[in-house]
N, C-alpha and C. Protein backbone atom coordinates (compact mmCIF):
# COMPACT_ATOMS: atom_id res chain seq x y z
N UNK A 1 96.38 -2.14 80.70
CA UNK A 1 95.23 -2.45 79.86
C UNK A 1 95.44 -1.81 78.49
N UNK A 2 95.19 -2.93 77.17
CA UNK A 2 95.33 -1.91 76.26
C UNK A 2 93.91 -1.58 75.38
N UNK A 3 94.19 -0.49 75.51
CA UNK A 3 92.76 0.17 74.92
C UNK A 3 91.91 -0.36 73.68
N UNK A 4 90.56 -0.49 73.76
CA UNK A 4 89.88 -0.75 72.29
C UNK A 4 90.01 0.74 71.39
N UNK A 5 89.56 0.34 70.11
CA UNK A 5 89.62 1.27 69.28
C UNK A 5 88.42 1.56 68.30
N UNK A 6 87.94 2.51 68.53
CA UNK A 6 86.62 2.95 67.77
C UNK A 6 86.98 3.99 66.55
N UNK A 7 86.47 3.43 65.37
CA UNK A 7 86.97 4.38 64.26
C UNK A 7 86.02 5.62 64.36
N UNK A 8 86.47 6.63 64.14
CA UNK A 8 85.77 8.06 64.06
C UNK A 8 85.15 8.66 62.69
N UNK A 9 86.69 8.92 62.06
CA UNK A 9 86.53 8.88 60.79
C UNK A 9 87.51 8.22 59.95
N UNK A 10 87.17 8.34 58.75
CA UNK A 10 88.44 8.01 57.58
C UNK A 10 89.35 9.56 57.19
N UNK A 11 90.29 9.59 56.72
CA UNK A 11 90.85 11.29 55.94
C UNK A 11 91.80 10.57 55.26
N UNK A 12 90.72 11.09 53.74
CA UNK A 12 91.39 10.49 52.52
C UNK A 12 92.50 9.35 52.16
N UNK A 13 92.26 8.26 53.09
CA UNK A 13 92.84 6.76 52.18
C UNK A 13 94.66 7.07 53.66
N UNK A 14 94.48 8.14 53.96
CA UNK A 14 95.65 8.56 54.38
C UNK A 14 95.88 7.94 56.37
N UNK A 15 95.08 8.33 56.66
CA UNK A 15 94.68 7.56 57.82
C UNK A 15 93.56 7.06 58.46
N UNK A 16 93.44 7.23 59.72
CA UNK A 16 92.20 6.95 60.43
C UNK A 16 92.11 7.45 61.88
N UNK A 17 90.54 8.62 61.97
CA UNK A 17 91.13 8.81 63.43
C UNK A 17 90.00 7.72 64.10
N UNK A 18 90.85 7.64 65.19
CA UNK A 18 90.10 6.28 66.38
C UNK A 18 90.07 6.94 67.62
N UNK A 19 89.23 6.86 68.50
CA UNK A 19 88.67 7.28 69.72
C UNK A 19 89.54 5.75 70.64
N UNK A 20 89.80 6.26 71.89
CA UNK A 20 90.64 5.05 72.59
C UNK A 20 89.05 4.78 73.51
N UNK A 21 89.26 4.01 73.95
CA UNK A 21 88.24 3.73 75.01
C UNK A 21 88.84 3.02 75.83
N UNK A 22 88.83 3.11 77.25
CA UNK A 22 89.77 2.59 78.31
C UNK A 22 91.26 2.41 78.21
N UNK A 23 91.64 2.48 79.73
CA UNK A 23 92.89 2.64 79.92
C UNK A 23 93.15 3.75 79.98
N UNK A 24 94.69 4.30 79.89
CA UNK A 24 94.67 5.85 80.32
C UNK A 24 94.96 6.70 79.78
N UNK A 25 94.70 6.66 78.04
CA UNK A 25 94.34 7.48 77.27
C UNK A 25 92.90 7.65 76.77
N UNK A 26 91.58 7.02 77.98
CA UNK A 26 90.18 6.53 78.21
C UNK A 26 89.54 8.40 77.27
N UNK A 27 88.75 8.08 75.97
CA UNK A 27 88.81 9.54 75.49
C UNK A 27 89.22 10.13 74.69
N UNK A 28 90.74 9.86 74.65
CA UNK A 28 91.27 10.61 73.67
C UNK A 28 91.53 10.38 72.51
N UNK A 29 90.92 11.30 71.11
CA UNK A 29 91.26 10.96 69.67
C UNK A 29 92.58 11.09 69.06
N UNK A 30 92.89 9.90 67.99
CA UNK A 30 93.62 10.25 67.92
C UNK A 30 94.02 10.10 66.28
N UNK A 31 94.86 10.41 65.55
CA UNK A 31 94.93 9.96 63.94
C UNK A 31 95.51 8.73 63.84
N UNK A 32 94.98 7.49 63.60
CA UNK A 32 96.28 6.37 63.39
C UNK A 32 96.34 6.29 61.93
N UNK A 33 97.83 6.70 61.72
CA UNK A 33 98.48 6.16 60.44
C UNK A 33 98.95 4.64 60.17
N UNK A 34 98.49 4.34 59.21
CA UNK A 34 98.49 2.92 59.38
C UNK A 34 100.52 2.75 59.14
N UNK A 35 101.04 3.25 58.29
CA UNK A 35 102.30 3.00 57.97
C UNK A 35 102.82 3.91 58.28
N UNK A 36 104.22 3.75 59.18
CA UNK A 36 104.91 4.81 59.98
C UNK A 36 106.01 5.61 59.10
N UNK A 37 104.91 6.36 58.59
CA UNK A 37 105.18 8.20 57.50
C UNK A 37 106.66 8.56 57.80
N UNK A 38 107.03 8.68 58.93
CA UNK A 38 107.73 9.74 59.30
C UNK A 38 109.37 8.76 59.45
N UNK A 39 109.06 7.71 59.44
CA UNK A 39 110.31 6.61 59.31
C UNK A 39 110.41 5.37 58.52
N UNK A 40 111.20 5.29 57.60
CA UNK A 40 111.73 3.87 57.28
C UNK A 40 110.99 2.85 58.07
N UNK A 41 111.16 2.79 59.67
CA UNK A 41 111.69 2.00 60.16
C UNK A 41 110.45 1.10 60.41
N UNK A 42 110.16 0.13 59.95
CA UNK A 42 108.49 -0.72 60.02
C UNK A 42 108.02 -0.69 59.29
N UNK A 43 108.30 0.36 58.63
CA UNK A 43 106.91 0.64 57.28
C UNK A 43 106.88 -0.94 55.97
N UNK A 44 106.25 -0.28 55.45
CA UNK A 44 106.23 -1.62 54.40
C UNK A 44 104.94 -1.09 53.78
N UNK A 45 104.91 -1.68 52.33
CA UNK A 45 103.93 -1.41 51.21
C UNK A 45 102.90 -0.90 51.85
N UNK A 46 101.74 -1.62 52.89
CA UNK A 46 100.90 -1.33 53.14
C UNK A 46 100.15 -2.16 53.86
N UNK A 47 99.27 -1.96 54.69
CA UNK A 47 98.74 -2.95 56.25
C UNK A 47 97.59 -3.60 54.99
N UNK A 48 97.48 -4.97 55.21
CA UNK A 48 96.33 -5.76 54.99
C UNK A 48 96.11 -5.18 53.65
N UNK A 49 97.23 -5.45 52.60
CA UNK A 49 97.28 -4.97 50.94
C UNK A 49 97.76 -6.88 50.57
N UNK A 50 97.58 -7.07 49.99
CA UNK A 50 98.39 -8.38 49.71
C UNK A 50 97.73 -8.39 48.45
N UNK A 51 98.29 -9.29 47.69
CA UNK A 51 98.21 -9.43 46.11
C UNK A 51 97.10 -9.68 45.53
N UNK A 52 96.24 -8.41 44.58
CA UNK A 52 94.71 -9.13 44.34
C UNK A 52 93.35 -8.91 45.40
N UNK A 53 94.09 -7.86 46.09
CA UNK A 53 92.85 -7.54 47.90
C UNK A 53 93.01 -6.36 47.36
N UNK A 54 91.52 -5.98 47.77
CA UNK A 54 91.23 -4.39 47.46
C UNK A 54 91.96 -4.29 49.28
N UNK A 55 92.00 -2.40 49.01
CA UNK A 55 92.21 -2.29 50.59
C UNK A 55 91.28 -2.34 51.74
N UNK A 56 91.74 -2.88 52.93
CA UNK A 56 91.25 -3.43 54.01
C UNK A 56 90.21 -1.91 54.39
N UNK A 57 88.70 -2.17 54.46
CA UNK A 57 88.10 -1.78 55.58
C UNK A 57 88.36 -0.82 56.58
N UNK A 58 88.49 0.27 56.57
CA UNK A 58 89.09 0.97 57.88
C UNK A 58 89.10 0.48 59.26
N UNK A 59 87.82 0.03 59.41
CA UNK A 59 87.11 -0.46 60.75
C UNK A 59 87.75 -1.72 61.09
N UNK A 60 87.94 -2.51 60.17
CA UNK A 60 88.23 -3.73 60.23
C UNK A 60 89.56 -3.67 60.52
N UNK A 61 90.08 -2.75 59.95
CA UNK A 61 92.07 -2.83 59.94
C UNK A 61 92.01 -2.76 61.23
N UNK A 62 91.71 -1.28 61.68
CA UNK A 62 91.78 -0.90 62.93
C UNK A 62 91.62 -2.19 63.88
N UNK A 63 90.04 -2.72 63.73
CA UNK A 63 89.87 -3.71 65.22
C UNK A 63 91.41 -4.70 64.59
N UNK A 64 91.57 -5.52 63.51
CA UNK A 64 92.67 -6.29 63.09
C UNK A 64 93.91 -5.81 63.93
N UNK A 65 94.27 -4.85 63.49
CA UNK A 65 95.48 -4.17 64.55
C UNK A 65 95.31 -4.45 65.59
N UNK A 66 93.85 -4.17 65.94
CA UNK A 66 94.29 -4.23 67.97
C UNK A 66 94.37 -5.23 68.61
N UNK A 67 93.28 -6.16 67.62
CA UNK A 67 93.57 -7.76 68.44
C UNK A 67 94.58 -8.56 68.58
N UNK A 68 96.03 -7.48 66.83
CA UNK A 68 97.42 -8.13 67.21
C UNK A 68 97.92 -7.97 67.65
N UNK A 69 98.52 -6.47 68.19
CA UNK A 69 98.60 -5.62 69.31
C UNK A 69 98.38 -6.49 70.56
N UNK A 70 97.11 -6.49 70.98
CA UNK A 70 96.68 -7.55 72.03
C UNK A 70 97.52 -8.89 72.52
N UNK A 71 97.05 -9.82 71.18
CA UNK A 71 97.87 -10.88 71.36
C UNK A 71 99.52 -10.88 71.46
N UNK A 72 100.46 -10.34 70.86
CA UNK A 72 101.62 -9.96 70.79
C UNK A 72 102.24 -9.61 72.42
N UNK A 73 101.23 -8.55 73.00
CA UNK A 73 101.42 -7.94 74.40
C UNK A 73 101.26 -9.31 75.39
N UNK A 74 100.36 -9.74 75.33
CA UNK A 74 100.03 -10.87 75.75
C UNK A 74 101.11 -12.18 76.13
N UNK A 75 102.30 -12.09 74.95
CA UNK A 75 103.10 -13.15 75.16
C UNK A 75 104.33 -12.90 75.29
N UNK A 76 104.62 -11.67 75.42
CA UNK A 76 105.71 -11.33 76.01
C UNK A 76 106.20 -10.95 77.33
N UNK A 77 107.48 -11.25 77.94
CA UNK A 77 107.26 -10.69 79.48
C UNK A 77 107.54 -9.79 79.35
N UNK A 78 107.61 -8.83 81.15
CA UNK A 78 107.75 -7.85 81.69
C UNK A 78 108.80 -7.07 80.52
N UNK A 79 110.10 -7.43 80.52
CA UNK A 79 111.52 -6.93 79.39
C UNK A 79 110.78 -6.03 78.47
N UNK A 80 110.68 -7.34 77.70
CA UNK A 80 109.88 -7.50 76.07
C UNK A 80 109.04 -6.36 76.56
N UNK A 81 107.71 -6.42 77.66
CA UNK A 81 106.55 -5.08 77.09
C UNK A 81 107.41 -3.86 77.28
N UNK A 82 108.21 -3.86 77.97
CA UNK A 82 108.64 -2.27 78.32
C UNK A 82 109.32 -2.27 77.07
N UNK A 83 109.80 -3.14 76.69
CA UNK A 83 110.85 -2.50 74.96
C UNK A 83 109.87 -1.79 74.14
N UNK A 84 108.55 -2.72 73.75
CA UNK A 84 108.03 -3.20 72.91
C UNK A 84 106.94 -1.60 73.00
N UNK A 85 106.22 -0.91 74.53
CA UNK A 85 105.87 -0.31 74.83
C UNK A 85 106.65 0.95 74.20
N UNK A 86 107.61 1.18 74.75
CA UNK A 86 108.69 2.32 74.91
C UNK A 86 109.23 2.55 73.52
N UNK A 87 109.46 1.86 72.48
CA UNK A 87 110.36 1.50 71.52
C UNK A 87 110.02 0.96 70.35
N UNK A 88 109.27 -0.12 70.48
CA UNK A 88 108.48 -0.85 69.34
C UNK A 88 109.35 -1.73 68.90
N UNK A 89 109.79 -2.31 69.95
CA UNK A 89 110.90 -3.87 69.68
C UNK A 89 111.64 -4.23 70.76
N UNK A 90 111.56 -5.42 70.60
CA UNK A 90 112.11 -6.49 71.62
C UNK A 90 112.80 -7.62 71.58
N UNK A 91 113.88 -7.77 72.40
CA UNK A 91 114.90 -8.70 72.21
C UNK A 91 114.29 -10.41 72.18
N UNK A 92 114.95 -11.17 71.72
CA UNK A 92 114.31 -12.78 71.98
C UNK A 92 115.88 -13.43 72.27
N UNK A 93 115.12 -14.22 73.30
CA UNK A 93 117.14 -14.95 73.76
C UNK A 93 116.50 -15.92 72.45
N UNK A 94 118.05 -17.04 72.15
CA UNK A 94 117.38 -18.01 71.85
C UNK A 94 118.88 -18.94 71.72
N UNK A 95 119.04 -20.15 71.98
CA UNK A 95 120.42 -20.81 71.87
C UNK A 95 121.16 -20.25 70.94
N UNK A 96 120.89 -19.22 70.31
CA UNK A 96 122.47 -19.10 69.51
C UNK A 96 122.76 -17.67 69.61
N UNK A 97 121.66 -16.87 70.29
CA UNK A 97 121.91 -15.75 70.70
C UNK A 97 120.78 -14.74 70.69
N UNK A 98 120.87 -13.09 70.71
CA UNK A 98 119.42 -12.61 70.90
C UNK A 98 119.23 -11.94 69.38
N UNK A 99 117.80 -12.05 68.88
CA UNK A 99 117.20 -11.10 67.74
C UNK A 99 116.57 -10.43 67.97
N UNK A 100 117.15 -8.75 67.62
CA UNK A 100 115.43 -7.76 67.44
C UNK A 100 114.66 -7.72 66.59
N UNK A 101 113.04 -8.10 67.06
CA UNK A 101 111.94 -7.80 66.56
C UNK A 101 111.56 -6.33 66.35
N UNK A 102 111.10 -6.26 65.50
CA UNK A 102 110.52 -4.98 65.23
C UNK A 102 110.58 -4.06 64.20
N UNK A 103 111.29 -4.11 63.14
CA UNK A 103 112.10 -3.54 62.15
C UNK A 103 111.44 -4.54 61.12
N UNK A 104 110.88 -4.77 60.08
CA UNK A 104 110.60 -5.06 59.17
C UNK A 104 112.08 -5.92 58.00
N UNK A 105 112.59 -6.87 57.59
CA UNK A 105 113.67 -7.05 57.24
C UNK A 105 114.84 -6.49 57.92
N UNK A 106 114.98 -6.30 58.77
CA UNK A 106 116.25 -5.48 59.16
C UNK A 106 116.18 -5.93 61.21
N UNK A 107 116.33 -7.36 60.88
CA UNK A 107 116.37 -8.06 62.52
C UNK A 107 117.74 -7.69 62.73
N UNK A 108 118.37 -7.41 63.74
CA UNK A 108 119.70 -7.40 64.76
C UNK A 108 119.90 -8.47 65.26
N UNK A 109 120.93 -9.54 64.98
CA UNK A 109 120.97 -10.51 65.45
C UNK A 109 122.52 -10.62 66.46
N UNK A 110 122.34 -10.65 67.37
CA UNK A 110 123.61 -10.93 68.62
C UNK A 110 124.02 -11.94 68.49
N UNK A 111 125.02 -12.97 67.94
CA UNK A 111 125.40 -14.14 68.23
C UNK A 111 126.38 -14.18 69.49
N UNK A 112 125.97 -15.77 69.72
CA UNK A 112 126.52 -15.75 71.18
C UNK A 112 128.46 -15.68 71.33
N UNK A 113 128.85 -15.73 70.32
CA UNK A 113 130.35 -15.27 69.73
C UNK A 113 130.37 -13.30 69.93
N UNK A 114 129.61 -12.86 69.77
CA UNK A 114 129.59 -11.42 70.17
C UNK A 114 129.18 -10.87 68.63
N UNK A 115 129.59 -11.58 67.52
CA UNK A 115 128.94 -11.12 66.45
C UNK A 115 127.74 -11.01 65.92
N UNK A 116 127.39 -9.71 64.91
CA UNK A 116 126.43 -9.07 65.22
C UNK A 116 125.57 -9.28 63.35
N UNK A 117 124.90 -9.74 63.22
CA UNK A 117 124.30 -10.07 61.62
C UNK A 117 122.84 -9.15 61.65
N UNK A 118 122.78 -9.06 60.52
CA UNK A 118 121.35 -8.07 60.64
C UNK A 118 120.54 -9.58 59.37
N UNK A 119 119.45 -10.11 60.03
CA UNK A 119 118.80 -10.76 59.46
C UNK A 119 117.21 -10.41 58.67
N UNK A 120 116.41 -11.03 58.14
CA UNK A 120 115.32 -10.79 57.05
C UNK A 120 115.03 -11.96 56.99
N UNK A 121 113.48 -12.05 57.98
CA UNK A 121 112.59 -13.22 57.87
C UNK A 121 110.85 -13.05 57.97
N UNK A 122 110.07 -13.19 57.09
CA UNK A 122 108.78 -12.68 57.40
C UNK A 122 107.73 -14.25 57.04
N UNK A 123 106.85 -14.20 57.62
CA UNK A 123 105.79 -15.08 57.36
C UNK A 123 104.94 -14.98 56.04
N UNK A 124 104.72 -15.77 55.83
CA UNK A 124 103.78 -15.66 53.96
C UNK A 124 102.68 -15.83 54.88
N UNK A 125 101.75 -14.91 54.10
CA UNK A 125 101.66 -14.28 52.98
C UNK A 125 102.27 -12.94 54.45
N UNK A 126 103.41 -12.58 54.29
CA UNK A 126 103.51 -11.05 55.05
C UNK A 126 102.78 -9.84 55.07
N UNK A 127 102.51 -9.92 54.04
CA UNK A 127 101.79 -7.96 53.60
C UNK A 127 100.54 -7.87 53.28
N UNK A 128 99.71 -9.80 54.02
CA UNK A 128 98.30 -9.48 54.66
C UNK A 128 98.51 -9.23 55.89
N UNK A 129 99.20 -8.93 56.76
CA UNK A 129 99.26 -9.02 58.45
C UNK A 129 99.57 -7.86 58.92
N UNK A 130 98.72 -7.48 60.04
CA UNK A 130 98.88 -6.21 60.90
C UNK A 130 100.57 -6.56 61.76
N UNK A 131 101.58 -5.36 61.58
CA UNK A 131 103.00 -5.51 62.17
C UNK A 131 102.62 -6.32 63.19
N UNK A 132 101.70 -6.79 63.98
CA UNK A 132 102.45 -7.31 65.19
C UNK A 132 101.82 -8.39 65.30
N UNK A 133 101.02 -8.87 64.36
CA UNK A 133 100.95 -10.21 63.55
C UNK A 133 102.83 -11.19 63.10
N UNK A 134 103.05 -10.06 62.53
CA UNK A 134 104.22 -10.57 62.04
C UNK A 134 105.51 -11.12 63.51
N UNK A 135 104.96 -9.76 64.26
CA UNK A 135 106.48 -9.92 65.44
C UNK A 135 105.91 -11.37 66.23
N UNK A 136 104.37 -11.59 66.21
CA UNK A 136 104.17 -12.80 67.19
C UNK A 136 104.43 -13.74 66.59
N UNK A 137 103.95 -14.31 65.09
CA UNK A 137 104.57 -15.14 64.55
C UNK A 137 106.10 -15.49 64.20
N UNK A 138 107.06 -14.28 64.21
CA UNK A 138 108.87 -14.69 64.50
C UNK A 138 108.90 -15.00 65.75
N UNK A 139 108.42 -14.53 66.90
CA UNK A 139 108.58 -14.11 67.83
C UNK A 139 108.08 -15.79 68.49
N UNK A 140 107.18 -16.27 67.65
CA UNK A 140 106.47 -18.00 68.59
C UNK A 140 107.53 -18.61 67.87
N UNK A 141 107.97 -18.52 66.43
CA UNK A 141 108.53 -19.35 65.71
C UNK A 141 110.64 -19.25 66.62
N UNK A 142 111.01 -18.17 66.81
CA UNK A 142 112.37 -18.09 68.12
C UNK A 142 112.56 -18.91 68.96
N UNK A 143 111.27 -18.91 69.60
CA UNK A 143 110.75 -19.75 70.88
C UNK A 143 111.10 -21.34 70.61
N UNK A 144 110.41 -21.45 70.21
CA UNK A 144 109.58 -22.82 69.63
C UNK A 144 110.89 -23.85 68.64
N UNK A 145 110.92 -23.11 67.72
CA UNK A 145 111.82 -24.03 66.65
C UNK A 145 113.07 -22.56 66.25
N UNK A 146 113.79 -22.16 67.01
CA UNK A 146 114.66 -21.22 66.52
C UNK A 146 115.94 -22.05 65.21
N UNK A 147 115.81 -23.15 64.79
CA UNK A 147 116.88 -24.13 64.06
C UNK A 147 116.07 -23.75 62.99
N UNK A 148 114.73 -23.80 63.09
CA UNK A 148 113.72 -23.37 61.33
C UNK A 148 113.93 -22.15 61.07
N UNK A 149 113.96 -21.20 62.29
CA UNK A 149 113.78 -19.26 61.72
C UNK A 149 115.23 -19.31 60.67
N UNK A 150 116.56 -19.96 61.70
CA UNK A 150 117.70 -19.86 61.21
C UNK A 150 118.09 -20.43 60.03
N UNK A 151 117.56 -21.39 60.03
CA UNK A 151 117.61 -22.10 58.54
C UNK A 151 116.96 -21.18 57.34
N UNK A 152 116.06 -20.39 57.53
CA UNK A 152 115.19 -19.66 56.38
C UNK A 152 115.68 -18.02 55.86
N UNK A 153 115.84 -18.01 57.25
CA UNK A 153 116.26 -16.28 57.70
C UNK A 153 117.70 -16.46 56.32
N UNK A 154 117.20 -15.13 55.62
CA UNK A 154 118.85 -14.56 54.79
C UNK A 154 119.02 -13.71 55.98
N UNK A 155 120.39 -13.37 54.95
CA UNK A 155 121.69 -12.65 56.52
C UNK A 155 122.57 -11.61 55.86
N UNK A 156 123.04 -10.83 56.42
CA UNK A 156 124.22 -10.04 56.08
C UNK A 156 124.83 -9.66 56.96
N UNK A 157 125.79 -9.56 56.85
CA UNK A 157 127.01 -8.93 57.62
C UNK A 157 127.63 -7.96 56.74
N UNK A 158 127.69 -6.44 57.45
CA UNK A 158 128.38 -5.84 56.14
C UNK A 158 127.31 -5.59 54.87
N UNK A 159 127.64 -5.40 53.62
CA UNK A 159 126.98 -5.35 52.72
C UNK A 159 126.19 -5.84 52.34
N UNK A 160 126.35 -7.46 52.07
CA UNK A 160 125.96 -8.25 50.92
C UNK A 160 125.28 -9.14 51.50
N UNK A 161 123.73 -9.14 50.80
CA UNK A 161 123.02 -10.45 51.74
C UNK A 161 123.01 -11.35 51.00
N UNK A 162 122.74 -12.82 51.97
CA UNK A 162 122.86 -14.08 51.55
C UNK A 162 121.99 -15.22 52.17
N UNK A 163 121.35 -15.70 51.27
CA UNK A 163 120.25 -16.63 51.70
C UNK A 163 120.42 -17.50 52.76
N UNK A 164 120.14 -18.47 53.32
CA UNK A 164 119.98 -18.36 54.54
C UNK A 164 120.44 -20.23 54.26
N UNK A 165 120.90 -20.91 55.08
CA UNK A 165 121.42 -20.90 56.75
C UNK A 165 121.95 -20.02 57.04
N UNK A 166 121.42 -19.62 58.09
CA UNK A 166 122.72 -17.90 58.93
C UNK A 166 123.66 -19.11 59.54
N UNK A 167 124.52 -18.69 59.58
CA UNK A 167 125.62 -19.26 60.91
C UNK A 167 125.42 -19.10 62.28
N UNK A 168 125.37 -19.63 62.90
CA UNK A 168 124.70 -19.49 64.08
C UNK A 168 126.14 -20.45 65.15
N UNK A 169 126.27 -19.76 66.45
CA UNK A 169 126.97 -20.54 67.30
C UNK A 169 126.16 -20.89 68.92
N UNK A 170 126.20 -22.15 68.56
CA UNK A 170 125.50 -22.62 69.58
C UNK A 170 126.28 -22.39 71.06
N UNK A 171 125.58 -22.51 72.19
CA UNK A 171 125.64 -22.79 73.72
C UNK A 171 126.19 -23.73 73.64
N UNK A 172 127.91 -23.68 74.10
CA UNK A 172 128.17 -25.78 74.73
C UNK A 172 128.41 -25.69 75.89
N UNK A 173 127.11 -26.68 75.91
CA UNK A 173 127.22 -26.76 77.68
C UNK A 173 128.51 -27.04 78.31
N UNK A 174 128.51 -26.86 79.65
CA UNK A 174 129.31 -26.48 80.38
C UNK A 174 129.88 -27.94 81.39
N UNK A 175 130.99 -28.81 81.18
CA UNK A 175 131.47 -29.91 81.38
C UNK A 175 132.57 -29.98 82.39
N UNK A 176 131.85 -29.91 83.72
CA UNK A 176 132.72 -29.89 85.02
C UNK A 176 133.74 -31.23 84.39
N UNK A 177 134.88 -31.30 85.29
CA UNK A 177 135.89 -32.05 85.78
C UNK A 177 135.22 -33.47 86.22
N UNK A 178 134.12 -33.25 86.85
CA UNK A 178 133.89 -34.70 86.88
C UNK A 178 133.74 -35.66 85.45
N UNK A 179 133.10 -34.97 84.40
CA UNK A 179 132.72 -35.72 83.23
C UNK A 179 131.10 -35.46 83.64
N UNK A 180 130.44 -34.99 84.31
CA UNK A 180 128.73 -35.33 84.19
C UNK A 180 128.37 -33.58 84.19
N UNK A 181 127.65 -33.26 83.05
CA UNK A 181 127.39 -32.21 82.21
C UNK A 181 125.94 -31.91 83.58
N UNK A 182 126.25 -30.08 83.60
CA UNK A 182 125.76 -29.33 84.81
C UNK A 182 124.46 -29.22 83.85
């Protein structure tokens, strides 16, 4: 179960503490920083800032977060929550190979050749959306039409990035001796 979130207080523009209510931190306060301070790794300008928006509401961010949180948990399996739980990212198969979610510009992409591209793809308007707004929308768009992510997605290998078609190597199916494809 994942917990609702009740704002407590504000402390100075800097965070927010939220009270959990159910589940099995049922009680306990806690500070949520909206942008992860202490790492690179996710962060970005700022939650629900987008061009011309004063900043988001405390209350509002907060419930915003949880309902993406929510939904996100929601559509991933068993794998995915324990990554996603444990780690804050999760693999996606997809015909040309697997991408990590979770990292803000900086996807891990496995091609099914064994090579390894670090990709950069976000949804417009991006930097109105709570992070896991963003991972469900790559994350439906993998699924669904992975030929569009790849087509859009820039890429690098190594240094130098480069706008996007990524290269991608497809699955060829597998063509017994008889001639009639398994």
């Amino acid at each position: 179960m994942i917990p609702r979130l009740e704002v407590v207080d504000e402390i100075d523009g800097r965070g927010t503490v939220v009270s959990l209510v159910g589940g099995t931190y049922d009680g306990y306060e806690v500070l949520h920083i909206p942008r992860r301070a202490s790492s690179w790794r996710g962060s970005r300008r700022g939650p629900l800032r987008g061009p011309g928006r004063a900043p988001a509401d405390g209350a509002a961010l907060v419930a915003a977060m949880g309902r993406a949180e929510e939904l996100l948990v929601s559509l991933l399996d068993p794998g995915q929550k324990r990554d996603w739980t444990r780690h804050r990212h999760f693999w996606v198969s997809t015909p040309y190979g697997e991408v990590e979610l979770g990292t803000v510009s900086n996807l891990t992409f496995r091609r099914n050749d064994g090579r390894s591209l670090v990709l950069c793809a976000l949804p417009e308007p991006w930097s109105d959306l709570p992070d896991a707004d963003i991972w469900t929308n790559l994350l439906l768009k993998l699924r669904v039409s992975p030929e569009e992510f790849f087509a859009v997605a820039n890429y690098r290998e190594g240094s130098t990035w480069r706008r996007g078609p990524v290269p991608v190597v497809p699955v060829v199916p597998v063509v017994p001796a008889s001639g009639v494809r398994a």
